[in-house]
N, C-alpha and C. Protein backbone atom coordinates (compact mmCIF):
# COMPACT_ATOMS: atom_id res chain seq x y z
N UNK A 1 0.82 -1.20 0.00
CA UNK A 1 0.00 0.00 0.00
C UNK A 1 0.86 1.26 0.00
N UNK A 2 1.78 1.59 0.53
CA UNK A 2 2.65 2.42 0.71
C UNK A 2 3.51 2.92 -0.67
N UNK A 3 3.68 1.87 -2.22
CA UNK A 3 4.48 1.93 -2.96
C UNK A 3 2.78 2.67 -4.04
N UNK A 4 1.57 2.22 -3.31
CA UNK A 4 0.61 2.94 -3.92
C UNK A 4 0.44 4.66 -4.44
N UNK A 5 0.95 4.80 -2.27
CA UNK A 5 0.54 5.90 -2.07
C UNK A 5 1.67 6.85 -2.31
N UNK A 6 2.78 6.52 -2.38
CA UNK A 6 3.83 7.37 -2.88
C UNK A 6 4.08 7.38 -4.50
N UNK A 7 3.45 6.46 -5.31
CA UNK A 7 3.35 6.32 -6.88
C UNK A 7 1.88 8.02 -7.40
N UNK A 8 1.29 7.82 -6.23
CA UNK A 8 0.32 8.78 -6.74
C UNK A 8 0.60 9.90 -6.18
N UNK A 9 1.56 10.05 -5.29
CA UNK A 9 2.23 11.54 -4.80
C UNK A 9 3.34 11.80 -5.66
N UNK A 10 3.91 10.59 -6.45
CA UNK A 10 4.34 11.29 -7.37
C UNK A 10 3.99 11.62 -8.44
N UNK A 11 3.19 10.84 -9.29
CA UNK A 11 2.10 11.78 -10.35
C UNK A 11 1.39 12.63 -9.95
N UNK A 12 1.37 13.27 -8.92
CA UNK A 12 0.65 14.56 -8.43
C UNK A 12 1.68 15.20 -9.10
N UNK A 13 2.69 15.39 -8.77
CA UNK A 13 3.83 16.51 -8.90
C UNK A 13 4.07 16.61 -9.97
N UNK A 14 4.55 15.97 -10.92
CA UNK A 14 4.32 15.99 -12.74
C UNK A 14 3.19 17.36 -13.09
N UNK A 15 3.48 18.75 -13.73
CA UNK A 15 2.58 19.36 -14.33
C UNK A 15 1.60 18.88 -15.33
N UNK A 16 2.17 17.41 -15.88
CA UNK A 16 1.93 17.17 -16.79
C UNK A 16 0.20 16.75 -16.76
N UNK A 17 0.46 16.25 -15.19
CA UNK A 17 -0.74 15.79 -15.18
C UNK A 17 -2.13 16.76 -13.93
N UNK A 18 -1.80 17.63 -13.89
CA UNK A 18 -2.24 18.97 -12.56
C UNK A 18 -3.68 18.75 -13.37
N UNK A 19 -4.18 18.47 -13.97
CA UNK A 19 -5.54 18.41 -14.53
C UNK A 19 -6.03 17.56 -14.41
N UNK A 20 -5.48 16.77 -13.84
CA UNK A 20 -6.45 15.21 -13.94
C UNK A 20 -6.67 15.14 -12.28
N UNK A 21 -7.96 14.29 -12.60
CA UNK A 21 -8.93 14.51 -11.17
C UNK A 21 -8.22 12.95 -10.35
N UNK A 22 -9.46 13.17 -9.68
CA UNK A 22 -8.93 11.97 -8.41
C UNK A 22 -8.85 10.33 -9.03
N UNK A 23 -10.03 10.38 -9.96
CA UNK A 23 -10.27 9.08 -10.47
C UNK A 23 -9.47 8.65 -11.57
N UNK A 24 -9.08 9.73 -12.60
CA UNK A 24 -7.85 9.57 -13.62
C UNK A 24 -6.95 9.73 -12.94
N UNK A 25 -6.49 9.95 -12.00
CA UNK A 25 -4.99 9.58 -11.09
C UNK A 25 -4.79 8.33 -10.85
N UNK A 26 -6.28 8.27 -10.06
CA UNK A 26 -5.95 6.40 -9.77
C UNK A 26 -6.34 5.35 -11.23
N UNK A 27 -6.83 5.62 -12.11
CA UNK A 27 -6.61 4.51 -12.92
C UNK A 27 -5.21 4.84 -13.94
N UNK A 28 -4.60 5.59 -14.04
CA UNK A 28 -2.99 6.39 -13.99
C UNK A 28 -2.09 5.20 -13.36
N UNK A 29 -2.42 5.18 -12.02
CA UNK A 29 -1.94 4.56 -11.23
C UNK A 29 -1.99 3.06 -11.30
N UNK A 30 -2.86 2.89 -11.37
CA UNK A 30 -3.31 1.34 -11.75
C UNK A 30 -2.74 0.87 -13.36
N UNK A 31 -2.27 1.44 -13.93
CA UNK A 31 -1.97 1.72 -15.81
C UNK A 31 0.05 1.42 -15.30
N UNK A 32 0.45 2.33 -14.47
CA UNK A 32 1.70 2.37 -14.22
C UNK A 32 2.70 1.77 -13.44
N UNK A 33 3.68 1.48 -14.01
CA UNK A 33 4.88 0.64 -12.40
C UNK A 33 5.57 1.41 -12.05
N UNK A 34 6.11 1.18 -10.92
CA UNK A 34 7.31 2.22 -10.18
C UNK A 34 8.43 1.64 -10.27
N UNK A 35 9.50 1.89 -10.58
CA UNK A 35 10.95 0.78 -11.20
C UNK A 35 11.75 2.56 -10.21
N UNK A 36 12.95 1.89 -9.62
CA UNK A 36 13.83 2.39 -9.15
C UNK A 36 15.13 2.35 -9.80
N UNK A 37 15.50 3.16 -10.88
CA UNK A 37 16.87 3.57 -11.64
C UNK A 37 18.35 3.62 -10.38
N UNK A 38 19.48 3.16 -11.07
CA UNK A 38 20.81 3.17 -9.99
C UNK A 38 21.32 3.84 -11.02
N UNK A 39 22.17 4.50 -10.15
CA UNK A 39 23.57 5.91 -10.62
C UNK A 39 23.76 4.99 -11.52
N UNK A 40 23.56 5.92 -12.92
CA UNK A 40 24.35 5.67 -13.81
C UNK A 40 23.39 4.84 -14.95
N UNK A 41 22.32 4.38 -14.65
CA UNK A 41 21.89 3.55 -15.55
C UNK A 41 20.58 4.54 -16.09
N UNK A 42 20.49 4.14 -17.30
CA UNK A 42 19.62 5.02 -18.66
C UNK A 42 18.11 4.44 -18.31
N UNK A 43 17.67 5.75 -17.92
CA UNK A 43 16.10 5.74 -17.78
C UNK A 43 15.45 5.90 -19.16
N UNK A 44 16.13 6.50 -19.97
CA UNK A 44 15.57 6.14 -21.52
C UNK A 44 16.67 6.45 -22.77
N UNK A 45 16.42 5.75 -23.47
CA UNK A 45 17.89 5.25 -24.27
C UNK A 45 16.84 5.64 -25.73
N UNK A 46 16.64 6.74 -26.73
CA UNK A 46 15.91 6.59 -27.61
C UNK A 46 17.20 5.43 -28.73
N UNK A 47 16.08 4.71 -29.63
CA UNK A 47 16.71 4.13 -30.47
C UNK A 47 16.79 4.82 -31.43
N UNK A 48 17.57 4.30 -32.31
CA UNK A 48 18.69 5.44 -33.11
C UNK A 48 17.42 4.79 -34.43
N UNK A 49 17.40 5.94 -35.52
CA UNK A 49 16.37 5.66 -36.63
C UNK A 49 17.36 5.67 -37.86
């Protein structure tokens, strides 16, 4: 419950999402995983075209 409630305190903080209500947060939430990145490793790597 705790990896819940800190997943949706952090999509609070995102501007991206300051518009979306209580119920599109939580199915947001329910849509998303929380993965913990270590120094140094690529949170997104675009592939080369």
């Amino acid at each position: 419950m705790a990896a819940q409630i800190s997943k949706l305190w952090h999509l609070k903080q995102i501007n991206l999402f300051k518009n979306l209500g209580d119920d599109e947060l939580a199915e947001l939430d329910d849509l998303t995983v929380m993965r913990t990145a270590g120094k140094n490793e690529f949170i997104y790597f675009p592939k080369k075209t």
